[in-house]
C-alpha atoms as a PDB file:
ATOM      1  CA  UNK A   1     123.470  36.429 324.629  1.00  0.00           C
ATOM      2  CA  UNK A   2     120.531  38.619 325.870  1.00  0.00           C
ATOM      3  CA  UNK A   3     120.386  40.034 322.808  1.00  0.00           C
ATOM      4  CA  UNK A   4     119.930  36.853 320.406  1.00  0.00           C
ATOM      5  CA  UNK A   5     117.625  35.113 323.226  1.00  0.00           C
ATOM      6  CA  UNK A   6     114.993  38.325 322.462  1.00  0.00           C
ATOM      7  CA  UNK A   7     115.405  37.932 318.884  1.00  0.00           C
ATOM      8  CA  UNK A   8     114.453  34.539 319.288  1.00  0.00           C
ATOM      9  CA  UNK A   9     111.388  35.042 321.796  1.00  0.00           C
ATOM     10  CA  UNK A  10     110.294  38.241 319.538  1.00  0.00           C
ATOM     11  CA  UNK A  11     110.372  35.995 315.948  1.00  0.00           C
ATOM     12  CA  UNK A  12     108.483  33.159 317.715  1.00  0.00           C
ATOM     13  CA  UNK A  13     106.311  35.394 319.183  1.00  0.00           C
ATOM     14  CA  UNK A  14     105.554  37.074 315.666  1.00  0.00           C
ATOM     15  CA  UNK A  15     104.968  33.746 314.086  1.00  0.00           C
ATOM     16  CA  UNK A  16     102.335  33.023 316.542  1.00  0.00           C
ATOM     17  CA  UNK A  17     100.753  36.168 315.920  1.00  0.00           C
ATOM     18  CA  UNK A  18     100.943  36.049 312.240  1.00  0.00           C
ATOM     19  CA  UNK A  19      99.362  32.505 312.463  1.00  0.00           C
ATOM     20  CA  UNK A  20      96.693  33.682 314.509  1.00  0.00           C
ATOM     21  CA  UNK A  21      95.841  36.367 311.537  1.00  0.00           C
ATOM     22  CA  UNK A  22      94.932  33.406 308.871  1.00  0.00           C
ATOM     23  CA  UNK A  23      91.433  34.087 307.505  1.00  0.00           C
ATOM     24  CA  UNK A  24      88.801  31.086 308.514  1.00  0.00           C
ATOM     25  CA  UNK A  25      87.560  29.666 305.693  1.00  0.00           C
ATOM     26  CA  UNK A  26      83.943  31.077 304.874  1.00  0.00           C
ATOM     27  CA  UNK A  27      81.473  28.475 305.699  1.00  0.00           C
ATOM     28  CA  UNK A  28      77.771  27.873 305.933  1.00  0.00           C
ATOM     29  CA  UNK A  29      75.949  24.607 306.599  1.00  0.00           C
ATOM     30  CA  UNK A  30      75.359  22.287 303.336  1.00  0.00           C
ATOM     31  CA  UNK A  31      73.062  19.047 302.759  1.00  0.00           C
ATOM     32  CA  UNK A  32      74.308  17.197 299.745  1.00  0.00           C
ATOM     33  CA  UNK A  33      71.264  16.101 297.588  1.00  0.00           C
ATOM     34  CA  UNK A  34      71.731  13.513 295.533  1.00  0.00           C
ATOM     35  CA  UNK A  35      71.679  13.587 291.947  1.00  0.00           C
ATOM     36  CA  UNK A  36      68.301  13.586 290.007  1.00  0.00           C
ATOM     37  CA  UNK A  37      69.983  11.742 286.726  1.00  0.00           C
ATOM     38  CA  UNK A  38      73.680  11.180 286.022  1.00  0.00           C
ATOM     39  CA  UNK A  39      75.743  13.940 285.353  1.00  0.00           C
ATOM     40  CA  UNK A  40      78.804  13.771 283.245  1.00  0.00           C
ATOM     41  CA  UNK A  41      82.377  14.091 284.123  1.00  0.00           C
ATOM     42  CA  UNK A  42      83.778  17.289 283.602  1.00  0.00           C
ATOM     43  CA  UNK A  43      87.855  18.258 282.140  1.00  0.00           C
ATOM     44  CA  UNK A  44      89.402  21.277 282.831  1.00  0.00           C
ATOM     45  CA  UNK A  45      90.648  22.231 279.425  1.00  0.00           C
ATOM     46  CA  UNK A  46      93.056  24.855 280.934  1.00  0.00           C
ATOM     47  CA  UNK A  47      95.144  25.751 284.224  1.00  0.00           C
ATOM     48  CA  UNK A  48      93.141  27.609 286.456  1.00  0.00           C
ATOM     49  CA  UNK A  49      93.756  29.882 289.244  1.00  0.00           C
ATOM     50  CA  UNK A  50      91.057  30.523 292.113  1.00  0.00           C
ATOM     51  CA  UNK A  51      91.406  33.621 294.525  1.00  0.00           C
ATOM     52  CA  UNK A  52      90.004  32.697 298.060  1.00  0.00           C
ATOM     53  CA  UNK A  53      88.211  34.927 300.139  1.00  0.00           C
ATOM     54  CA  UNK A  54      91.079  33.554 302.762  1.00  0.00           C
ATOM     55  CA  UNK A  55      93.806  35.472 300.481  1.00  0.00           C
ATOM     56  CA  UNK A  56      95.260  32.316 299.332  1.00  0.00           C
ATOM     57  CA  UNK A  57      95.090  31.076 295.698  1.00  0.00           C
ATOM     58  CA  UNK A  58      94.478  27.890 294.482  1.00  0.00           C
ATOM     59  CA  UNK A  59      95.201  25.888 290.790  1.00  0.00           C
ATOM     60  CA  UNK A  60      92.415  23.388 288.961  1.00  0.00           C
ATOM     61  CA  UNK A  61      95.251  21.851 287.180  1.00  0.00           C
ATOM     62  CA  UNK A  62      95.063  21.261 283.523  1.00  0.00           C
ATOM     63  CA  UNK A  63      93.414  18.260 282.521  1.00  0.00           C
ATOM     64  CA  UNK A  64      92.202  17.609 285.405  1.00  0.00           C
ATOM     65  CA  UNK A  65      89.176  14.952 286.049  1.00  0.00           C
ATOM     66  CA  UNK A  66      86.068  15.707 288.137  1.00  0.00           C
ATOM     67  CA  UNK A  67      83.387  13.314 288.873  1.00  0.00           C
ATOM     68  CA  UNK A  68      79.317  14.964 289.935  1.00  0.00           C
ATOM     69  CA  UNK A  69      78.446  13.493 293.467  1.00  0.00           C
ATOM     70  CA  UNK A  70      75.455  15.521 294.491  1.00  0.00           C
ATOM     71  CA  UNK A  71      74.114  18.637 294.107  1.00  0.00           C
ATOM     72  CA  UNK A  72      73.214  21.628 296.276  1.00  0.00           C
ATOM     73  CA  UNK A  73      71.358  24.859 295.405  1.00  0.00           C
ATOM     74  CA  UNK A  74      74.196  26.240 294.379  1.00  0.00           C
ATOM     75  CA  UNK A  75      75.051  24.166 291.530  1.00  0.00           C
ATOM     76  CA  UNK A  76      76.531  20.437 290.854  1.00  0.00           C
ATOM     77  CA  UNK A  77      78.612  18.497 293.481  1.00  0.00           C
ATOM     78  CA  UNK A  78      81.982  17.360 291.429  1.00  0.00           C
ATOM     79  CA  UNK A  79      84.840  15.284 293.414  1.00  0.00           C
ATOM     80  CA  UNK A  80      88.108  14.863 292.100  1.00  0.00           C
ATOM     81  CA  UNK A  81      89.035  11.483 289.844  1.00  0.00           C
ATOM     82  CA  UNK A  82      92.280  10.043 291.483  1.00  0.00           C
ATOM     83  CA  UNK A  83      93.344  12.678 293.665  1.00  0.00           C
ATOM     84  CA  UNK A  84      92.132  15.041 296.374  1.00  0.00           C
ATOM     85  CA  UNK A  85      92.151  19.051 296.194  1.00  0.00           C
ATOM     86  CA  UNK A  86      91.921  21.063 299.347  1.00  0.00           C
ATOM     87  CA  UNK A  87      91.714  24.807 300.121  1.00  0.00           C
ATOM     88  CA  UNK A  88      93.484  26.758 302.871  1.00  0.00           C
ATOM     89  CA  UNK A  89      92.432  29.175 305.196  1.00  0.00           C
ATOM     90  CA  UNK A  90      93.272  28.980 309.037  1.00  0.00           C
ATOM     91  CA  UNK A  91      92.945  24.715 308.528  1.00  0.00           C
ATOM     92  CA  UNK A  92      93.182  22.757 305.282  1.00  0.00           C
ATOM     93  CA  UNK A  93      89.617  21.735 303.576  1.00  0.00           C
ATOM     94  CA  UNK A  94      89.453  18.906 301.276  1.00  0.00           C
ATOM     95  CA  UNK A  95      87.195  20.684 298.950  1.00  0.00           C
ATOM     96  CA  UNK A  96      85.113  19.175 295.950  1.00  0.00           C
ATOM     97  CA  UNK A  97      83.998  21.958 293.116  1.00  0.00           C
ATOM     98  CA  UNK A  98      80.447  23.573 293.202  1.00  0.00           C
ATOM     99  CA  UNK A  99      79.610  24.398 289.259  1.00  0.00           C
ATOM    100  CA  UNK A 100      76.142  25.740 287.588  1.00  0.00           C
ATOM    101  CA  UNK A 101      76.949  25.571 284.037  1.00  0.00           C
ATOM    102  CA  UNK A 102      80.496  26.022 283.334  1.00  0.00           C
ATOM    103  CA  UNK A 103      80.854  28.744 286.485  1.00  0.00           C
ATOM    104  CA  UNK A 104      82.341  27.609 289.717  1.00  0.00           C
ATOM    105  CA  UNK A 105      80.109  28.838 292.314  1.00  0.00           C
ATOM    106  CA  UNK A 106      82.327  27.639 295.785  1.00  0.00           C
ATOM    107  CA  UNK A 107      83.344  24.957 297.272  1.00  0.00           C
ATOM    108  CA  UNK A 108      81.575  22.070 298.801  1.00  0.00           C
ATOM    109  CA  UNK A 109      83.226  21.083 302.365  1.00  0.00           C
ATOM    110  CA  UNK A 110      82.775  16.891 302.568  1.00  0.00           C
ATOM    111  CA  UNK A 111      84.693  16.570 305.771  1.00  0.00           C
ATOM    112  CA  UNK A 112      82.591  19.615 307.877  1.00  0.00           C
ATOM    113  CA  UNK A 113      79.551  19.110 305.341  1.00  0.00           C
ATOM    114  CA  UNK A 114      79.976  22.349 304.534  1.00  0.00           C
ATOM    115  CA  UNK A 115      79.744  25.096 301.626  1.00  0.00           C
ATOM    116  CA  UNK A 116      82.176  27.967 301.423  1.00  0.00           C
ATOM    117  CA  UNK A 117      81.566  30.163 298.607  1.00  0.00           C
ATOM    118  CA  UNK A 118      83.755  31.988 296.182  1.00  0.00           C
ATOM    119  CA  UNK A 119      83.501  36.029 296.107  1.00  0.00           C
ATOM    120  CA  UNK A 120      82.405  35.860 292.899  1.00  0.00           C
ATOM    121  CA  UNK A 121      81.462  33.149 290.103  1.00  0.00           C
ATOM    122  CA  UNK A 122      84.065  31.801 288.068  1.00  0.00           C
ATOM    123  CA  UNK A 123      83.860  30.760 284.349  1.00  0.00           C
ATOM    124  CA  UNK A 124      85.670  27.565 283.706  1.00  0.00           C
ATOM    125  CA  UNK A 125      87.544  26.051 280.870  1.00  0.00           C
ATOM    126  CA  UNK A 126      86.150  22.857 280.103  1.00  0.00           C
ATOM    127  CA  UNK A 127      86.974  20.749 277.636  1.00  0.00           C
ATOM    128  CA  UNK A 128      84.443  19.873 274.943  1.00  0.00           C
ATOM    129  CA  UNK A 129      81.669  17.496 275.467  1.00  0.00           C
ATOM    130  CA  UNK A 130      81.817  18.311 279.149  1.00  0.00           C
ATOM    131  CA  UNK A 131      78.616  20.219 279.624  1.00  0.00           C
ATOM    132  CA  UNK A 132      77.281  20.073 283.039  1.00  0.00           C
END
């Protein structure tokens, strides 16, 4: 009985610990500007898969639909059309893209107001006629 109640106090005890090791989320402090002239939606002609600097991956699904909503110095503002996309660190993020060009620069935080980069630029698939 001893036995199984220190099984049970050591495997809650790891979980706790392990939970504690999540990476935060990189952040720094972010004004949305908004846009000069209308920018056009962009597609994401195929899947694609985004490494966070919090060890955790993340899909832009295929086909997906983003709509510009500001910029910052960074790059273009773009929210998701009809659904929401989030990333994950020690908290979930609902997270709207950051692109210059076709390259996705980070991530722009609307709940903290907040931009978290990614480690390095990203070129992005997207579908013809979607030139930001």
């Amino acid at each position: 009985m001893l036995r199984r109640q220190l099984r049970a106090a050591a495997a809650i005890a790891m979980g706790a610990i392990l939970a504690g090791c999540a990476a935060e989320v990189p952040v720094t402090p972010a004004t949305l500007a908004r846009l000069e002239r209308p920018a056009p939606d962009i597609t994401i002609a195929s899947p694609v898969r985004v490494d966070l600097p919090t060890g955790r991956t993340r899909a832009l699904p295929q086909d997906s639909l983003w709509r510009a909503v500001g910029t910052l110095p960074q790059g273009t503002v773009y929210r998701p059309v009809e659904s929401v996309f989030t990333i994950v660190g020690r908290n979930v993020h609902e997270a709207y893209l950051v692109v210059k060009g076709s390259t996705l620069h980070g991530f722009y935080l609307p709940g903290e107001v907040h931009y978290s980069p990614l480690p390095a630029p990203l070129s992005l698939p997207l579908a013809k006629g979607a030139n930001p």
